[in-house]
C-alpha atoms as a PDB file:
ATOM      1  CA  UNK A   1      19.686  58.278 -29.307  1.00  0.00           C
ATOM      2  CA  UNK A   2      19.209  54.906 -27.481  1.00  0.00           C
ATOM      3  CA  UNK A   3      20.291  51.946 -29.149  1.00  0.00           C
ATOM      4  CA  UNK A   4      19.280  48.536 -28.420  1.00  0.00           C
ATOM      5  CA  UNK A   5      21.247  45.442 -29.612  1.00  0.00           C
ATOM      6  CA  UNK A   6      20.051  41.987 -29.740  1.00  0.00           C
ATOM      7  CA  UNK A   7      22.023  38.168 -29.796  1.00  0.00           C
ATOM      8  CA  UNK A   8      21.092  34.933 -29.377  1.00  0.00           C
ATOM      9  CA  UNK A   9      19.215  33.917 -32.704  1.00  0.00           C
ATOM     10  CA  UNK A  10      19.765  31.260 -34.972  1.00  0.00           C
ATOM     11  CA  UNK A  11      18.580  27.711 -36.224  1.00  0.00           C
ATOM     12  CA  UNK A  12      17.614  24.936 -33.930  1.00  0.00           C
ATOM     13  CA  UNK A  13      15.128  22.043 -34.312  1.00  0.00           C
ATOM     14  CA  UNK A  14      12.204  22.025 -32.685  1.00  0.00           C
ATOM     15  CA  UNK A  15      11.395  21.079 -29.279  1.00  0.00           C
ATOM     16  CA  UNK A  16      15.366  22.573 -28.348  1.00  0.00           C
ATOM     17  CA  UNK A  17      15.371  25.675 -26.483  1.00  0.00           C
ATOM     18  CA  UNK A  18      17.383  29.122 -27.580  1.00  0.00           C
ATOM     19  CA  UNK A  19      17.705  32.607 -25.944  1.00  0.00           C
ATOM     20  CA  UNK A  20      17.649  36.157 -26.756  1.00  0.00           C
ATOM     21  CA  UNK A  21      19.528  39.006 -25.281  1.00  0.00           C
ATOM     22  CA  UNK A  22      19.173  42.620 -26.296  1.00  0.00           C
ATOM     23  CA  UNK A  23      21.124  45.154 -24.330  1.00  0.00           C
ATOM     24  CA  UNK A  24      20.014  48.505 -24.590  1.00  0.00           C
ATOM     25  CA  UNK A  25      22.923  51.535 -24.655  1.00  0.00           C
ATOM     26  CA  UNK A  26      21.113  53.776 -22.106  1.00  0.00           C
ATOM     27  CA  UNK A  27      19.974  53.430 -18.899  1.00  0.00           C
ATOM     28  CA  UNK A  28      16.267  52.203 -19.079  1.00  0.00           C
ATOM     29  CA  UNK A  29      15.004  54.041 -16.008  1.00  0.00           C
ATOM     30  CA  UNK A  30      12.635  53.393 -13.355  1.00  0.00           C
ATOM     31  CA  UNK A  31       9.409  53.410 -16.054  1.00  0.00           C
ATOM     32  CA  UNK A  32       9.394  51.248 -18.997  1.00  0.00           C
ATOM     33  CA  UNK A  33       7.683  48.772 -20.967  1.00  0.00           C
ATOM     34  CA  UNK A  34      10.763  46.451 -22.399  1.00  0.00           C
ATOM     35  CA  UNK A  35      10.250  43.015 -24.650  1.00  0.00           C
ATOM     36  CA  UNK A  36      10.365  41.372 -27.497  1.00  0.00           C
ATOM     37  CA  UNK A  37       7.709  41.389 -31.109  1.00  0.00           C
ATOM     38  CA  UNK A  38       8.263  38.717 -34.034  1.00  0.00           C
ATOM     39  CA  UNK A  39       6.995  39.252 -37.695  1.00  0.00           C
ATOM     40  CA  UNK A  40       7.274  36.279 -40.517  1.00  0.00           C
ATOM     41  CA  UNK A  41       7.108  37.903 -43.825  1.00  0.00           C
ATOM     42  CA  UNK A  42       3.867  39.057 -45.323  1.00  0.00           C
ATOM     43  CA  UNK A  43       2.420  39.525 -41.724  1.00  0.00           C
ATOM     44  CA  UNK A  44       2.360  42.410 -39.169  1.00  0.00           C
ATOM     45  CA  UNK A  45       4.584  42.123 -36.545  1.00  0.00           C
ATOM     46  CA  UNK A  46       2.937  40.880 -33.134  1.00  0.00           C
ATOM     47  CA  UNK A  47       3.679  41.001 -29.438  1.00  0.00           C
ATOM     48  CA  UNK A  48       5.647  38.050 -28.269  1.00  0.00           C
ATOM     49  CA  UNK A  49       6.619  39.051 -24.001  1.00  0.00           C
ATOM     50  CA  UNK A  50       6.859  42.363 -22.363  1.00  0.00           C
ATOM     51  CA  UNK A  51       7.508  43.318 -18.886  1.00  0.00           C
ATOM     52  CA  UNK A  52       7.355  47.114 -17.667  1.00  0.00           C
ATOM     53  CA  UNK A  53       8.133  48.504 -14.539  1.00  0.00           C
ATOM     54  CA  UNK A  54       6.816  51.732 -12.725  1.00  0.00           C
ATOM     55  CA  UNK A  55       3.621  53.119 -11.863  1.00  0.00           C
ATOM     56  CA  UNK A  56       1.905  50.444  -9.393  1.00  0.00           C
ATOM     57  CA  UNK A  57       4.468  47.943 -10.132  1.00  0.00           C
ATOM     58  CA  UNK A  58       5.655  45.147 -12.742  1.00  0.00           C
ATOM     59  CA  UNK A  59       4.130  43.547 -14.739  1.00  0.00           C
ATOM     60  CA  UNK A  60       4.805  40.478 -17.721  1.00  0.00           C
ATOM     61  CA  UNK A  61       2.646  40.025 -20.618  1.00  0.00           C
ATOM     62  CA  UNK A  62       2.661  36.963 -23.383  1.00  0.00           C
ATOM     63  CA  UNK A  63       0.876  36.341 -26.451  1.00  0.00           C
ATOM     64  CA  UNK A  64      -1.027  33.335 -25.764  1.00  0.00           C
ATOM     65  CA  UNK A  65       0.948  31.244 -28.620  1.00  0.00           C
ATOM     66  CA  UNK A  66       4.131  31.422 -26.341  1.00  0.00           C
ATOM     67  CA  UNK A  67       2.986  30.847 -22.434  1.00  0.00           C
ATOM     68  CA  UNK A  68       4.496  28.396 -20.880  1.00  0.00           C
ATOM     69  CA  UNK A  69       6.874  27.921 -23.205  1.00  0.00           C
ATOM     70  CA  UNK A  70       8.855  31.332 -23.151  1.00  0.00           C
ATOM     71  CA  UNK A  71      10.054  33.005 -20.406  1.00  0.00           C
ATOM     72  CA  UNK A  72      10.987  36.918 -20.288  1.00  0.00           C
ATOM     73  CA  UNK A  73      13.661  38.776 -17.961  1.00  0.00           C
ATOM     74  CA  UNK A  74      15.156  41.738 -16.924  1.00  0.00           C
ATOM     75  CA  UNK A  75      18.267  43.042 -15.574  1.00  0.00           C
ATOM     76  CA  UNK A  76      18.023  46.707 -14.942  1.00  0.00           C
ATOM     77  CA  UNK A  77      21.478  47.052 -13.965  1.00  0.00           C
ATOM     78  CA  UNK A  78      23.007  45.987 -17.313  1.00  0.00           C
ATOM     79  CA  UNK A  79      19.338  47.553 -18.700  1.00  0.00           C
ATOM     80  CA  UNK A  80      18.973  44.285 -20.782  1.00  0.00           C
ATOM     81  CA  UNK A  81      16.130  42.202 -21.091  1.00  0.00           C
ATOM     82  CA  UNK A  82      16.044  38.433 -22.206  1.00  0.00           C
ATOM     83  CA  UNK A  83      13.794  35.766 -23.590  1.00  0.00           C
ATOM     84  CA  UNK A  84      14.485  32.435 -22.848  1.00  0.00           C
ATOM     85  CA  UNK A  85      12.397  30.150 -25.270  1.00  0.00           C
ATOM     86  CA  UNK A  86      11.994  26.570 -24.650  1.00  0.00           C
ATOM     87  CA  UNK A  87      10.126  23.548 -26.738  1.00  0.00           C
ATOM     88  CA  UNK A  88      10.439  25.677 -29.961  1.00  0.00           C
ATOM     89  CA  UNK A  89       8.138  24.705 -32.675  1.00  0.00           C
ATOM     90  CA  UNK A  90       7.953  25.470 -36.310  1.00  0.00           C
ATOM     91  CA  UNK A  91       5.694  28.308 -35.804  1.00  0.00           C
ATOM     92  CA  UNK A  92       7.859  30.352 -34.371  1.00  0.00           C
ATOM     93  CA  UNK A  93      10.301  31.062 -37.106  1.00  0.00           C
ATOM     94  CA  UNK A  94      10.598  34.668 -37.061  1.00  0.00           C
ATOM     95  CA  UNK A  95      12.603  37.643 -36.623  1.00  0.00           C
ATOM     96  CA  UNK A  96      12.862  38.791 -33.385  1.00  0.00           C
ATOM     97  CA  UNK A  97      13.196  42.270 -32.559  1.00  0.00           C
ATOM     98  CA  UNK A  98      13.897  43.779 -28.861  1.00  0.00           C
ATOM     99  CA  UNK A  99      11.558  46.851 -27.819  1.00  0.00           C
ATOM    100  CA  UNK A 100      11.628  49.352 -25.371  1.00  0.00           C
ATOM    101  CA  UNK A 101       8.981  52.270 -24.701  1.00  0.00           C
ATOM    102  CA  UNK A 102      10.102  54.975 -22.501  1.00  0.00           C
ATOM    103  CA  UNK A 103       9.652  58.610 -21.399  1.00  0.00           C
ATOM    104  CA  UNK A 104       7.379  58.992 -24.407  1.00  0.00           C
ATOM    105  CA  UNK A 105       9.620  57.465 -26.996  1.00  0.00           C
ATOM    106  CA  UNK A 106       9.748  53.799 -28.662  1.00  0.00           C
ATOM    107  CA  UNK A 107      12.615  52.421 -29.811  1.00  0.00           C
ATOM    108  CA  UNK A 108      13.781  48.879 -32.065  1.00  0.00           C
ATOM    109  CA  UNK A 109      16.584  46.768 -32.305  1.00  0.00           C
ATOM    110  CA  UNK A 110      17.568  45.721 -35.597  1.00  0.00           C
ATOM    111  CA  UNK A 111      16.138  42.036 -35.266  1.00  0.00           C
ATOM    112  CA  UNK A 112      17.232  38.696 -35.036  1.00  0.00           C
ATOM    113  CA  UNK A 113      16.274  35.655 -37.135  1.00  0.00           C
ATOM    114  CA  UNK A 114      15.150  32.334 -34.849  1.00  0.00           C
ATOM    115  CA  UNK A 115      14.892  29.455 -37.513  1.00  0.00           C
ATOM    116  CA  UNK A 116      13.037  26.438 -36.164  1.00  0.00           C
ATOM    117  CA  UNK A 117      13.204  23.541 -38.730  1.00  0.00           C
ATOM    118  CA  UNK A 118      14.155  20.015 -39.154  1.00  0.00           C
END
């Protein structure tokens, strides 16, 4: 059963800059769609940055709400993936949960609570 373990959250003030790390326990493989989702309570939770790899190549993907602002990486030889957030507002008080779909199967880290506040 993979796991996938995340670091990095916690409370900063906005416009400061924090990053994620979420390692999974497997290797990921050539093909896979790895990233990072949010959810703030009463809502579903939404796509923040992915990046996959196979098939005709890489690719990133972020919800508009973080471009240019948040940056997502991969190391595929410690099969972690990272998001490096910068200029942090308000809004984006969440938890923060690491994703990884692969060979069929989805898995979830246990999230991570980023507080932005004053």
């Amino acid at each position: 059963q993979e796991q996938l373990v995340e670091s990095g959250g916690g409370l900063v003030q906005p416009g400061e800059s924090l990053t994620l790390s979420c390692a999974a326990s497997r290797d990921i493989g050539s093909r896979y769609v790895m990233g990072w989702y949010r959810q703030t309570p009463g809502n579903e939770r939404e796509v923040v940055a992915t990046i996959s790899a196979g098939g005709t190549g890489g690719s990133t993907h972020y919800a508009d709400s973080v471009k240019g602002r948040f940056a997502i990486n991969i190391d595929s030889g410690r099969n972690s993936v990272y998001l490096q957030m910068n200029r942090l507002e308000p809004e984006d008080t969440a938890v923060y949960y690491c994703y990884l779909a692969r060979v069929g199967s989805i898995y979830w880290g246990q999230g991570t609570q980023v507080t932005v506040s004053s």
